[in-house]
Structures are given as structure tokens and as C-alpha cells.
N, C-alpha and C. Protein backbone atom coordinates (compact mmCIF):
# COMPACT_ATOMS: atom_id res chain seq x y z
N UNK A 1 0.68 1.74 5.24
CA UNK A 1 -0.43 2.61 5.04
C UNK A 1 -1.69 1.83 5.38
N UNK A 2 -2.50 2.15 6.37
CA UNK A 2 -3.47 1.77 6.83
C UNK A 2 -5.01 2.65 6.17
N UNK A 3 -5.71 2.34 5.24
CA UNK A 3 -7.12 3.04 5.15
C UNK A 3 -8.29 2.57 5.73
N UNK A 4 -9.35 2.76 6.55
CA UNK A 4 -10.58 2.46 7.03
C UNK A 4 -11.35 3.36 5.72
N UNK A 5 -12.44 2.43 5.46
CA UNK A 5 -13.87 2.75 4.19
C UNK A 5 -14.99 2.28 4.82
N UNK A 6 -16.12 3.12 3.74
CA UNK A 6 -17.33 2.15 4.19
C UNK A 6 -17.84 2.54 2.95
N UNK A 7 -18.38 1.29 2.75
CA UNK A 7 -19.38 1.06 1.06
C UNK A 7 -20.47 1.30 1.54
N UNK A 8 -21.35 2.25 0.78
CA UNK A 8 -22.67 2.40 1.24
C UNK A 8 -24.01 1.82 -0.01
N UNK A 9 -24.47 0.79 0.44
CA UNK A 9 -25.34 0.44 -1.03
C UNK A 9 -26.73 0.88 -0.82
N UNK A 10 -27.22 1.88 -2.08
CA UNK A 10 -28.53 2.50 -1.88
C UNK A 10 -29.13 2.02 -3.17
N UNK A 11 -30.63 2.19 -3.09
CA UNK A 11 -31.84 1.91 -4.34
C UNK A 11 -31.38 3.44 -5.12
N UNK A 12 -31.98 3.12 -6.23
CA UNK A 12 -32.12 3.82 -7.02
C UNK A 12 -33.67 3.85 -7.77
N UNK A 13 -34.34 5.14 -8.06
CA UNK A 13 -33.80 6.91 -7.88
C UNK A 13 -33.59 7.34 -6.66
N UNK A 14 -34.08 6.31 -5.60
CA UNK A 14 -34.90 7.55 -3.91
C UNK A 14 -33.27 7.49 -3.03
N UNK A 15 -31.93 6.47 -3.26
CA UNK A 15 -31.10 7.28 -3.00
C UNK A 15 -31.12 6.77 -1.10
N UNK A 16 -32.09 5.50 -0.64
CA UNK A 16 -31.93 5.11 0.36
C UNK A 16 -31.19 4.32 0.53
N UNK A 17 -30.27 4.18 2.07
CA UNK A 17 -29.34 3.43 1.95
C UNK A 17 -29.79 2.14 2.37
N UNK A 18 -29.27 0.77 2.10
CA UNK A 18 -30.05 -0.80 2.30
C UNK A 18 -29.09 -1.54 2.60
N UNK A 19 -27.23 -1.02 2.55
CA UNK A 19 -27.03 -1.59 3.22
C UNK A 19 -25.33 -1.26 3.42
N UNK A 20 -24.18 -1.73 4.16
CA UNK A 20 -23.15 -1.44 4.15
C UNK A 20 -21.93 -1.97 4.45
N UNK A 21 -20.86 -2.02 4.02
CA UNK A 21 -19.55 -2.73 4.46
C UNK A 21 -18.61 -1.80 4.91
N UNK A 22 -18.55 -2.18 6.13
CA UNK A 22 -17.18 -1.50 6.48
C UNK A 22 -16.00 -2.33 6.67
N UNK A 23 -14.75 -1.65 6.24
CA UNK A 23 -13.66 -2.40 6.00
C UNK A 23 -12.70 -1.41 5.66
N UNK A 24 -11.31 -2.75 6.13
CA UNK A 24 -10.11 -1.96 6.29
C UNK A 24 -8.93 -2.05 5.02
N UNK A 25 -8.53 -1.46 4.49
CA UNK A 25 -7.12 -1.80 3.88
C UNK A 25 -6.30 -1.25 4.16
N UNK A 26 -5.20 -2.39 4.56
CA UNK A 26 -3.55 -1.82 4.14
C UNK A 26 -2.91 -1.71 2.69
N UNK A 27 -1.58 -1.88 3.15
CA UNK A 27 -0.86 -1.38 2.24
C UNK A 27 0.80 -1.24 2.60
N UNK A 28 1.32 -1.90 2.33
CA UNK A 28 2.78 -2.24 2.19
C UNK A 28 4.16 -2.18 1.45
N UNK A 29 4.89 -1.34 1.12
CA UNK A 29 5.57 -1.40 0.20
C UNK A 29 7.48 -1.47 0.56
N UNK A 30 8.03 -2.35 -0.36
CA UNK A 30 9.15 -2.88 0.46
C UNK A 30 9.96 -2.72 -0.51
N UNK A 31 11.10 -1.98 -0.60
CA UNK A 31 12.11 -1.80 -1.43
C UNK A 31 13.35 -2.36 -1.73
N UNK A 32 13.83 -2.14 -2.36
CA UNK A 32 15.39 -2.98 -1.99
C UNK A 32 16.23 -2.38 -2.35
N UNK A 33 17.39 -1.82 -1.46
CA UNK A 33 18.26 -0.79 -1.88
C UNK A 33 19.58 -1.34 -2.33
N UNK A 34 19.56 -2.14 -2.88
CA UNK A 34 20.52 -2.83 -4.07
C UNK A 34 19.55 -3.42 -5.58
N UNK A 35 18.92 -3.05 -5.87
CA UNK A 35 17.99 -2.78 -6.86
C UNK A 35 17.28 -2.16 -6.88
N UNK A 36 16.70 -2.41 -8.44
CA UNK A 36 15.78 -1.38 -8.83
C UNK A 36 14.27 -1.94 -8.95
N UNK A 37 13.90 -2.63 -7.99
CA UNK A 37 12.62 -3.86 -7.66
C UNK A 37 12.31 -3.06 -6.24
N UNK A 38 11.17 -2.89 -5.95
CA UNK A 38 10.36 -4.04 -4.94
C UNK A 38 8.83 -3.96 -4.97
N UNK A 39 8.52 -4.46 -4.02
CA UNK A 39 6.91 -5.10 -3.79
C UNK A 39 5.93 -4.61 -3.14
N UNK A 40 4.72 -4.11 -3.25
CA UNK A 40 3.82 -3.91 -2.34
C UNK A 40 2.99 -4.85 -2.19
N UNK A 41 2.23 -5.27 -0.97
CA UNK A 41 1.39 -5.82 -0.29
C UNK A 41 0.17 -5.52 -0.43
N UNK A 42 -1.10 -6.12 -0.12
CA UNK A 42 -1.96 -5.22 -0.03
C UNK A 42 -3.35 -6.30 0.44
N UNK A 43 -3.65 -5.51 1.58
CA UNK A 43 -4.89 -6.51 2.42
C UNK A 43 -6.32 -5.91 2.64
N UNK A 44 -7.39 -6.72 2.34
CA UNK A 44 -8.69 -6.01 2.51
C UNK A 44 -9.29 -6.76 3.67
N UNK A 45 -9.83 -6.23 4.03
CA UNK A 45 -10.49 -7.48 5.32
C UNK A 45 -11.91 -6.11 5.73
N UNK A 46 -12.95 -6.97 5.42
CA UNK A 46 -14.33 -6.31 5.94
C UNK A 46 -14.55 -6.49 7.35
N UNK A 47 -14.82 -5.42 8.21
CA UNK A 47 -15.40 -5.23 9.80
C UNK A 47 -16.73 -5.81 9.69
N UNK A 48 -17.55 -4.83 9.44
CA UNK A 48 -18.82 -5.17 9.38
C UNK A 48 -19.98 -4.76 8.41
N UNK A 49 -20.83 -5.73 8.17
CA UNK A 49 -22.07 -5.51 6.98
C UNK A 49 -22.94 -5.14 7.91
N UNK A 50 -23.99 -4.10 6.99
CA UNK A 50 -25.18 -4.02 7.83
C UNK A 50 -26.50 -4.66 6.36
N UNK A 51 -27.58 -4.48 6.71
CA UNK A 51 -28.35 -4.55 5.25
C UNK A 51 -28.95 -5.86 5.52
N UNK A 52 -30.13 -6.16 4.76
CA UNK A 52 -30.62 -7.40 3.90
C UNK A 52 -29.92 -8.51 3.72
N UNK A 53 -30.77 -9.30 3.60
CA UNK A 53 -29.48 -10.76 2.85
C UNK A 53 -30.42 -10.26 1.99
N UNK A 54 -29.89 -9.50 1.05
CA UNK A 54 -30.23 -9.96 -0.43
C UNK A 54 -29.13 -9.84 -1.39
N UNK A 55 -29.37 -10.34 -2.40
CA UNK A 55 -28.18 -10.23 -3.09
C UNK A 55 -27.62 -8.52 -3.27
N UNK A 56 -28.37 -7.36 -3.36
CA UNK A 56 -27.61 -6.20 -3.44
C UNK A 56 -26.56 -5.97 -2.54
N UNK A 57 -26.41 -6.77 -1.47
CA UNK A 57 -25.49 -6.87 0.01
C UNK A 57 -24.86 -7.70 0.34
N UNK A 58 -25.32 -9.48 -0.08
CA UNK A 58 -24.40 -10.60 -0.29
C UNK A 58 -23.47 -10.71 -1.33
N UNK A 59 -24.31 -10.08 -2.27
CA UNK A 59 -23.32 -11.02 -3.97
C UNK A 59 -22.45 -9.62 -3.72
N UNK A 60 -22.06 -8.87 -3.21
CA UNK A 60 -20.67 -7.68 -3.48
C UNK A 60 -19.38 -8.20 -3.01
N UNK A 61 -18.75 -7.63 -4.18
CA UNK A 61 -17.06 -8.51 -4.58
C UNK A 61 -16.08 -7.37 -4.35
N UNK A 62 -15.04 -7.46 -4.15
CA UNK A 62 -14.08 -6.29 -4.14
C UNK A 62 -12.85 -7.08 -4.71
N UNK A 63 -12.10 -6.41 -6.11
CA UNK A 63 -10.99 -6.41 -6.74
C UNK A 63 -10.35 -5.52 -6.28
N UNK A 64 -8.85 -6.20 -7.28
CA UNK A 64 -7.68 -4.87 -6.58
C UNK A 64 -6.49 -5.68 -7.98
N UNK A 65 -5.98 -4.57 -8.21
CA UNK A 65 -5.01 -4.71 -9.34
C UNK A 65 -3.59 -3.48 -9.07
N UNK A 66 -2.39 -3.80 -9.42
CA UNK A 66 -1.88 -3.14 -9.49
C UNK A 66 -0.91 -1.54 -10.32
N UNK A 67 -1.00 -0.50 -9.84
CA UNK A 67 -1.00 0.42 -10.74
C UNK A 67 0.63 1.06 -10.33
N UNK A 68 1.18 1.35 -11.56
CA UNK A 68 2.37 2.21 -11.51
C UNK A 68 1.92 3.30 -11.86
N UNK A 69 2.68 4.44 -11.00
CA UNK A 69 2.21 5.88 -10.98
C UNK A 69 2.79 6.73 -11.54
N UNK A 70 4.54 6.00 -11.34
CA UNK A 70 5.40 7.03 -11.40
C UNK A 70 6.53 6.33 -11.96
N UNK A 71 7.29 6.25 -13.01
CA UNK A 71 8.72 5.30 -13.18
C UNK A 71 9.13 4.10 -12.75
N UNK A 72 7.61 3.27 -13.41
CA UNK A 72 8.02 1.80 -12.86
C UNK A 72 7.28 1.24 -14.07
N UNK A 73 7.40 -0.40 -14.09
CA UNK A 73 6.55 -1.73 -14.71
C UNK A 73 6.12 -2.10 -13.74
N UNK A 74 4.71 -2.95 -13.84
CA UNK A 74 4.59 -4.36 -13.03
C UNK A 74 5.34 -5.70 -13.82
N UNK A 75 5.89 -5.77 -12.92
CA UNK A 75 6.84 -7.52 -13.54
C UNK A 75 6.33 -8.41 -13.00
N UNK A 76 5.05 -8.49 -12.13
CA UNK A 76 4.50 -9.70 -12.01
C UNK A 76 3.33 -9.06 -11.04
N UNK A 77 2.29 -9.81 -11.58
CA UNK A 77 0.96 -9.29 -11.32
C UNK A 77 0.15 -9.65 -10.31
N UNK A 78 -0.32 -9.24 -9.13
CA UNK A 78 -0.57 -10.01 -8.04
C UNK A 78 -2.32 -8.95 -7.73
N UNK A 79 -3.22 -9.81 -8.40
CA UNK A 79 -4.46 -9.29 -8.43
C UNK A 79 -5.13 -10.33 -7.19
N UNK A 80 -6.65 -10.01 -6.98
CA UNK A 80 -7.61 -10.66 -6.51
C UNK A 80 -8.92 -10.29 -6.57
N UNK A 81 -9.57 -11.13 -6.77
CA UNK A 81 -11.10 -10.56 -6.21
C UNK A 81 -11.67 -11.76 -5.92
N UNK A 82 -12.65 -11.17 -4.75
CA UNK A 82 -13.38 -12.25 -3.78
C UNK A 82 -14.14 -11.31 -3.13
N UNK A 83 -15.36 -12.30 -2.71
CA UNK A 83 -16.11 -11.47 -1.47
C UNK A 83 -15.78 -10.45 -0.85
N UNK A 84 -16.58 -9.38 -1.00
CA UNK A 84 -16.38 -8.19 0.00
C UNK A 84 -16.56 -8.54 1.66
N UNK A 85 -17.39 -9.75 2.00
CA UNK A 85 -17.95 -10.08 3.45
C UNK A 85 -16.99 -10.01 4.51
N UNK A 86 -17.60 -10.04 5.08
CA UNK A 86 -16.68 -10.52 6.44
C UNK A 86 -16.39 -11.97 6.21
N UNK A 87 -14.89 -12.15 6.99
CA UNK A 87 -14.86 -13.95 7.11
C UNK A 87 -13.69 -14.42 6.90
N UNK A 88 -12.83 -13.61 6.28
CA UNK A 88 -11.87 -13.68 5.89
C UNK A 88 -10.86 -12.37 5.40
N UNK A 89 -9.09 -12.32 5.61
CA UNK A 89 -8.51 -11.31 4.49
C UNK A 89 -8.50 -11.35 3.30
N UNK A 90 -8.33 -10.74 2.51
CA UNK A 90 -7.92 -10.53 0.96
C UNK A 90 -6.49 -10.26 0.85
N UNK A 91 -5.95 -10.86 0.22
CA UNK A 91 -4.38 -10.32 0.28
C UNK A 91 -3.65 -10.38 -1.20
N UNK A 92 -2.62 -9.89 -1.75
CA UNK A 92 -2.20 -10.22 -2.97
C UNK A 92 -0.33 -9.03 -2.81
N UNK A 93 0.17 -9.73 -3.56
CA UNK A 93 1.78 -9.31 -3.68
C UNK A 93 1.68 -8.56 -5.26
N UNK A 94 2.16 -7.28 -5.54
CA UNK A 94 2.50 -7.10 -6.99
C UNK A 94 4.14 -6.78 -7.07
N UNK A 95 5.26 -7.17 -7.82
CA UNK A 95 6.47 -6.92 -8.02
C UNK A 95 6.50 -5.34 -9.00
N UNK A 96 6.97 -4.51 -8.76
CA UNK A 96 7.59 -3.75 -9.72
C UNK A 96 8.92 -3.30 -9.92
N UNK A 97 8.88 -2.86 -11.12
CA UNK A 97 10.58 -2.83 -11.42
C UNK A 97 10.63 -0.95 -11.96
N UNK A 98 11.52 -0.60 -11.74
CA UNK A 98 11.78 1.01 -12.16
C UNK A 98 13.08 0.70 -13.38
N UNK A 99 12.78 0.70 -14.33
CA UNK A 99 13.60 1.32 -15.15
C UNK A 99 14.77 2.35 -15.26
N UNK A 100 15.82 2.15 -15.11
CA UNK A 100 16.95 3.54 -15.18
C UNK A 100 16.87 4.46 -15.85
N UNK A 101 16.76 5.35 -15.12
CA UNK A 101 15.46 6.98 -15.98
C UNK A 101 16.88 7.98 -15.71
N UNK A 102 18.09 7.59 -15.62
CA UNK A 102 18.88 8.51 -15.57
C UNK A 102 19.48 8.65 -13.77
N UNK A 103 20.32 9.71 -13.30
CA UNK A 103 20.92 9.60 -12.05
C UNK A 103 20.21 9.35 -11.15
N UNK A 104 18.89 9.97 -10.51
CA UNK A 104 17.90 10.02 -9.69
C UNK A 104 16.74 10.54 -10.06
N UNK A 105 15.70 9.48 -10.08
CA UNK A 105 14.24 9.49 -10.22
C UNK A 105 13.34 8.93 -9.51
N UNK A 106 11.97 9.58 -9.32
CA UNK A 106 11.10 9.23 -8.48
C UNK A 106 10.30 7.87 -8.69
N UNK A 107 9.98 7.26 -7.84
CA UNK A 107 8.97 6.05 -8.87
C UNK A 107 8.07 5.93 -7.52
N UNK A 108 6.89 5.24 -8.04
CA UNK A 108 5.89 4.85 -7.58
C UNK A 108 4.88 4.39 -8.08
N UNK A 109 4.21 3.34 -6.85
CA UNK A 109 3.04 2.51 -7.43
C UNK A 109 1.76 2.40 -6.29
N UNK A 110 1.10 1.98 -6.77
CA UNK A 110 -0.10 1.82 -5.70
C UNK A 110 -0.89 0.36 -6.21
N UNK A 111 -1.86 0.30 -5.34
CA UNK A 111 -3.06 -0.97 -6.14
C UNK A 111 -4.40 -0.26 -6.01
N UNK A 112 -4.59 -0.46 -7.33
CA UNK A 112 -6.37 0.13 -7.43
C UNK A 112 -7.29 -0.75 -6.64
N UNK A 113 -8.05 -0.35 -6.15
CA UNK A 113 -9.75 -1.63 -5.62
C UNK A 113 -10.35 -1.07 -5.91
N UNK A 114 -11.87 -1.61 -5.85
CA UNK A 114 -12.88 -1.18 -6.62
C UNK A 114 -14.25 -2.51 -6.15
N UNK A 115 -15.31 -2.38 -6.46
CA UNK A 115 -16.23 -3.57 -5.42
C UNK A 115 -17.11 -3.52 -7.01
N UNK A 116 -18.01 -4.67 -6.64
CA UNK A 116 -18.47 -4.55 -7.67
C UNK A 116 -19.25 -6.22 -7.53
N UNK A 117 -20.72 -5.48 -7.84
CA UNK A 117 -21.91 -6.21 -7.62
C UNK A 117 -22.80 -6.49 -8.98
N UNK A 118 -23.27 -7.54 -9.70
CA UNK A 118 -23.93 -7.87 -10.72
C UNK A 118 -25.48 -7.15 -10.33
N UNK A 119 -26.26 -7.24 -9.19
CA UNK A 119 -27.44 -6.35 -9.10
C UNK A 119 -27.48 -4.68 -9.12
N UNK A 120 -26.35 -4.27 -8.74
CA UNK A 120 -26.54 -3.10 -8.94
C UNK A 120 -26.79 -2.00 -10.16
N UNK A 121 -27.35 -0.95 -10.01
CA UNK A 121 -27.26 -0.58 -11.39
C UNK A 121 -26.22 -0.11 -12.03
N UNK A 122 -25.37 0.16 -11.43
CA UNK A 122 -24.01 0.74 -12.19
C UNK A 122 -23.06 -0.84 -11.03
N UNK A 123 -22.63 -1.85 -11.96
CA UNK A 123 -22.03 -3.33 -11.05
C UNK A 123 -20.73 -2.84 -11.11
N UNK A 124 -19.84 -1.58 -10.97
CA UNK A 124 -18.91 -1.35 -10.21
C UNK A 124 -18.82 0.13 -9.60
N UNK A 125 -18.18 0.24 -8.59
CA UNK A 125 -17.89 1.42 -7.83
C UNK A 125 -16.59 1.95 -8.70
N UNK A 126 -16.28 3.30 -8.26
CA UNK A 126 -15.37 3.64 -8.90
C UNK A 126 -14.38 3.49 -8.20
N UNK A 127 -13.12 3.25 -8.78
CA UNK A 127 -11.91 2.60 -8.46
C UNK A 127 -11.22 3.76 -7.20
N UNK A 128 -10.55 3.13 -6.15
CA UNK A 128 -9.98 3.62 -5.02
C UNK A 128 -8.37 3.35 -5.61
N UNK A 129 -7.11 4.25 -5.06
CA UNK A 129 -6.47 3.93 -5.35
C UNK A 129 -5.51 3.64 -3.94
N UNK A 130 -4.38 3.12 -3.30
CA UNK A 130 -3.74 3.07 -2.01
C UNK A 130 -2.30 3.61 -2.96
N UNK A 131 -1.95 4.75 -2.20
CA UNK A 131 -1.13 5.67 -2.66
C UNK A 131 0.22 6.20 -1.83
N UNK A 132 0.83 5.24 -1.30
CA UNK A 132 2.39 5.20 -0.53
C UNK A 132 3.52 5.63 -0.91
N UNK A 133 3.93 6.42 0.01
CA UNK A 133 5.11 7.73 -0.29
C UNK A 133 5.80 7.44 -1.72
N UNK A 134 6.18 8.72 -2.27
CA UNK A 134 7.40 8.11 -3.14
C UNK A 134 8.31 7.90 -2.82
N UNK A 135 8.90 7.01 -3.52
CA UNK A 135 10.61 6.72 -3.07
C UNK A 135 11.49 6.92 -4.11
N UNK A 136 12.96 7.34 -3.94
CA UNK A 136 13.59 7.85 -4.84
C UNK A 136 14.93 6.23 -5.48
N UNK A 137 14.69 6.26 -6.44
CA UNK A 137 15.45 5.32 -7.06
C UNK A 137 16.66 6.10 -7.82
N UNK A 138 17.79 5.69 -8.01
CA UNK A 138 18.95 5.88 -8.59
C UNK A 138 19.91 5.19 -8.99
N UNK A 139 21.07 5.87 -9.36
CA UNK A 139 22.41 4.76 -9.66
C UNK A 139 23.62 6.61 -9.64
N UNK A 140 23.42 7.17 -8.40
CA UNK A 140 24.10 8.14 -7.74
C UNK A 140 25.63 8.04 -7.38
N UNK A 141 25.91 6.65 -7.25
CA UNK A 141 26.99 6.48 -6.23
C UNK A 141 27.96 5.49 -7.54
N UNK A 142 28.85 5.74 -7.98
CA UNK A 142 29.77 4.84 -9.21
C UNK A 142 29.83 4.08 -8.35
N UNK A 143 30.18 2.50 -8.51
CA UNK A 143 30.47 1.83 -8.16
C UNK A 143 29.80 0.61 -7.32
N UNK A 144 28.48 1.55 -7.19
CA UNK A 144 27.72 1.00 -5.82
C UNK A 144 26.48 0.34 -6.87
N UNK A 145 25.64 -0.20 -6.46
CA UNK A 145 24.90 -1.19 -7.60
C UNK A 145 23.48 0.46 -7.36
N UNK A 146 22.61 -0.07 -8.80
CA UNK A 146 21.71 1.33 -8.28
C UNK A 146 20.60 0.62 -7.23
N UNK A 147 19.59 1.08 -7.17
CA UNK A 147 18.55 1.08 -5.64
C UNK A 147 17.38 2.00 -5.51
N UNK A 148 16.67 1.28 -4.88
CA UNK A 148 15.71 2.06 -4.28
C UNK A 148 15.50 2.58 -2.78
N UNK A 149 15.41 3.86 -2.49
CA UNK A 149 15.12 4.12 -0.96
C UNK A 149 14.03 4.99 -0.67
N UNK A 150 13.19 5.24 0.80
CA UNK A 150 12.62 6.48 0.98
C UNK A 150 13.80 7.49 1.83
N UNK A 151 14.19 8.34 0.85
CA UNK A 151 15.24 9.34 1.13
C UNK A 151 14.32 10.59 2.22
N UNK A 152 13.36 10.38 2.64
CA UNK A 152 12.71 11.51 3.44
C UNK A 152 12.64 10.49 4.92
N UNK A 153 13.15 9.39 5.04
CA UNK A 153 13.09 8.50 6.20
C UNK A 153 15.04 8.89 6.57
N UNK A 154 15.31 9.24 7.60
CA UNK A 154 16.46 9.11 7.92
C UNK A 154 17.07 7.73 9.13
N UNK A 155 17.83 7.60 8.60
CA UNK A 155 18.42 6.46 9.69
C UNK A 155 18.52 6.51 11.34
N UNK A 156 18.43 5.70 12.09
CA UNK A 156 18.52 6.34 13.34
C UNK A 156 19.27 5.00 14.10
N UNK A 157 19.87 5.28 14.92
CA UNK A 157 20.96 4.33 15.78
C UNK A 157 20.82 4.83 17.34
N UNK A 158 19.40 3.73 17.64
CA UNK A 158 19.09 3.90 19.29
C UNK A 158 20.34 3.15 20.31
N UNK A 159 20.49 3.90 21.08
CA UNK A 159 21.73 3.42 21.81
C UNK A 159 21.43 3.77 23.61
N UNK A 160 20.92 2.70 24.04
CA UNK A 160 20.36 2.41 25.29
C UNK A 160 21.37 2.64 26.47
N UNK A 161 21.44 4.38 27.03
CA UNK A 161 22.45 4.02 28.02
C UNK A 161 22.55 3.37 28.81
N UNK A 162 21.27 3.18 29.27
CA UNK A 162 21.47 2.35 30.52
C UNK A 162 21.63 0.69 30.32
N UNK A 163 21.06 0.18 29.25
CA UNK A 163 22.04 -0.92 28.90
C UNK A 163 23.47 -1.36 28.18
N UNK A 164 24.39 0.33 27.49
CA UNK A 164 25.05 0.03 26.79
C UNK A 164 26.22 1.49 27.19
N UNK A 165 26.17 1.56 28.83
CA UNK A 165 26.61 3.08 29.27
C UNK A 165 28.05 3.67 28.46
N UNK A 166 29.07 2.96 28.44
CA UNK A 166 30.04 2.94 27.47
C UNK A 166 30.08 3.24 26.54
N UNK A 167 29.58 2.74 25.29
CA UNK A 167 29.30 2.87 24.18
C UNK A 167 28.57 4.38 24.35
N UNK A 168 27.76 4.19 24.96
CA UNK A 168 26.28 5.46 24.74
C UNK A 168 27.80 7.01 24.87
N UNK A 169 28.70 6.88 26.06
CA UNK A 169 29.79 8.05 26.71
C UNK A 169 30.14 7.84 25.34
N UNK A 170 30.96 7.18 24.39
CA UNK A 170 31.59 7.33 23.77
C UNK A 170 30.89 8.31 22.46
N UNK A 171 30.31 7.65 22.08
CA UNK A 171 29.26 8.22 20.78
C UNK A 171 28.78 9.58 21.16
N UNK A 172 28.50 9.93 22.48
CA UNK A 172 28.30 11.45 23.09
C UNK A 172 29.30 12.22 22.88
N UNK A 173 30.23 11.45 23.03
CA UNK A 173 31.41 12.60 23.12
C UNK A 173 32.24 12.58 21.77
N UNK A 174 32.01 11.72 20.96
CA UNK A 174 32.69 12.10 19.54
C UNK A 174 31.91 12.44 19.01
N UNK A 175 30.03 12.80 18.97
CA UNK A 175 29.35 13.61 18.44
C UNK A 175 29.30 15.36 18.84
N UNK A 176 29.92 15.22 20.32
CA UNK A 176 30.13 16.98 20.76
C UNK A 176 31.14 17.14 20.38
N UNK A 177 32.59 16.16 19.90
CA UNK A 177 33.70 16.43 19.42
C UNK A 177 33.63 17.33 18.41
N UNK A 178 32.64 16.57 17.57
CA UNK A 178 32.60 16.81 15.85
C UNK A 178 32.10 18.18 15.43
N UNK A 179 31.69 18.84 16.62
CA UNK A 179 30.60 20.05 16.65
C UNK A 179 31.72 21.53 16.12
């Protein structure tokens, strides 16, 4: 999950703008379909400031913490905050774990950000959240350990005829077999 933002910092009462960050976040989330774990990613990296050097435009920070949404814990906490500037990424790992909620349940998590400047008059913005598909966790199958998957992603098996012409005839013709 890829988001493009832009922070816009204005005076207060008149509501002019003085200055701005634009910037990108991702967002990553990696499952493991022999457990009931996995991890999202999550990267900030600023394009470009416009504005003043003054501190209403230098001193701005951007945090990020992680949030369960849907049938999970965080089991290990992978926060940051640092400079909003350009100059560098922001990056941080959070682990979560889903709990066995019964045959099949949904879970999900995201990471909040949020920026946040000591001059301003209100020194934080309100919290953004990065919000990646749900995925369905279970223990469906006896025998099989339980897991997490995105069950709306289907599998796919590219098969290059022209590098693999054989194979490709065969798989053609026991899929029109099967019809």
C-alpha cells in the first residue's frame, strides 16, 4: 500500500498557509500461512518542504505506532518518530499475533502517524491511519497447522509456452479434459 500526503502548516486565526511537506508512505504487510503471526512494515520518506526556516516548518516530527483493528495483539512494538524533513526514510517493523477466535476470522492491523510540532498551536495533527486489506486467519483444515492468508488473492501458475511448450500442451489439455 502506497499513500502520497501533504501537510499543510498555516498561522492562526487568518488560516494562511507558511508552509508544507510533501511525502510518501508505504505500507507492507506479510503473513505467514503456517501461523497465526505476521508483520507490517511501514516507511515515511518526505519529497518536498516548501515554507520558512522557521521553526513552525523545521522543528515538525512525524510518529507512527502500531494499531490492531481487527482480531489481533501487537507482540512487539515497532514505533518511530523523527524528523518530518527531507533527508532521509523512516521505517519501523510491528509483529502481530491473532488469537484463535474460533474456525475462521478476520484480523487486521494498520500503523497510525501523526506529525507533530512544539510551535504549533494545536503540537499534533490528527492521527492518519495505513489500512491494508483484511486477511482471513483460521485453523479450517484438521490436521494442517492454523494460518494466515489474503483469501481474495488467488494463486496463479504462469507457464511460458514458448519457453516451456510441453508442459504449457499438457496443462492445456488436462484443463479442457477436466471441463
Amino acid at each position: 500500500m502506497i499513500e502520497d500526503g501533504i501537510l499543510l502548516i498555516f498561522t492562526v486565526p487568518n488560516g494562511v498557509v507558511i508552509g508544507s511537506i510533501q511525502y510518501t508512505v508505504s505500507s507492507l504487510t506479510v503473513l505467514d500461512y503456517s501461523r497465526l503471526d505476521w508483520s507490517q512494515s511501514w516507511h515515511y520518506q518526505a519529497n518536498t518542504v516548501a515554507g520558512p526556516a522557521i521553526p513552525a516548518v523545521l522543528d515538525s516530527a512525524v510518529y507512527a505506532e502500531p494499531q490492531c483493528l481487527a482480531s489481533c495483539t501487537v507482540s512487539r512494538i515497532g514505533s518511530v518518530g523523527a524528523s518530518a524533513l527531507p533527508g532521509r526514510v523512516l521505517s519501523t517493523t510491528a509483529y502481530f499475533s491473532s488469537p484463535p477466535g474460533g474456525y475462521k476470522w478476520n484480523a487486521h492491523a494498520g500503523m497510525r502517524y501523526w506529525f507533530a510540532n512544539a510551535a504549533w498551536v494545536n503540537p499534533t495533527t490528527n492521527p492518519s491511519i495505513t489500512a491494508p486489506a483484511v486477511h482471513r486467519c483460521d485453523d479450517a483444515l484438521p490436521g494442517y497447522p492454523k494460518g494466515c492468508v489474503y483469501d481474495s488473492v488467488r494463486p496463479v501458475h504462469d507457464v511460458l509456452t514458448y519457453r516451456y511448450p510441453a508442459y504449457a500442451r499438457h496443462l492445456q489439455l488436462a484443463i479442457n479434459h477436466s471441463r
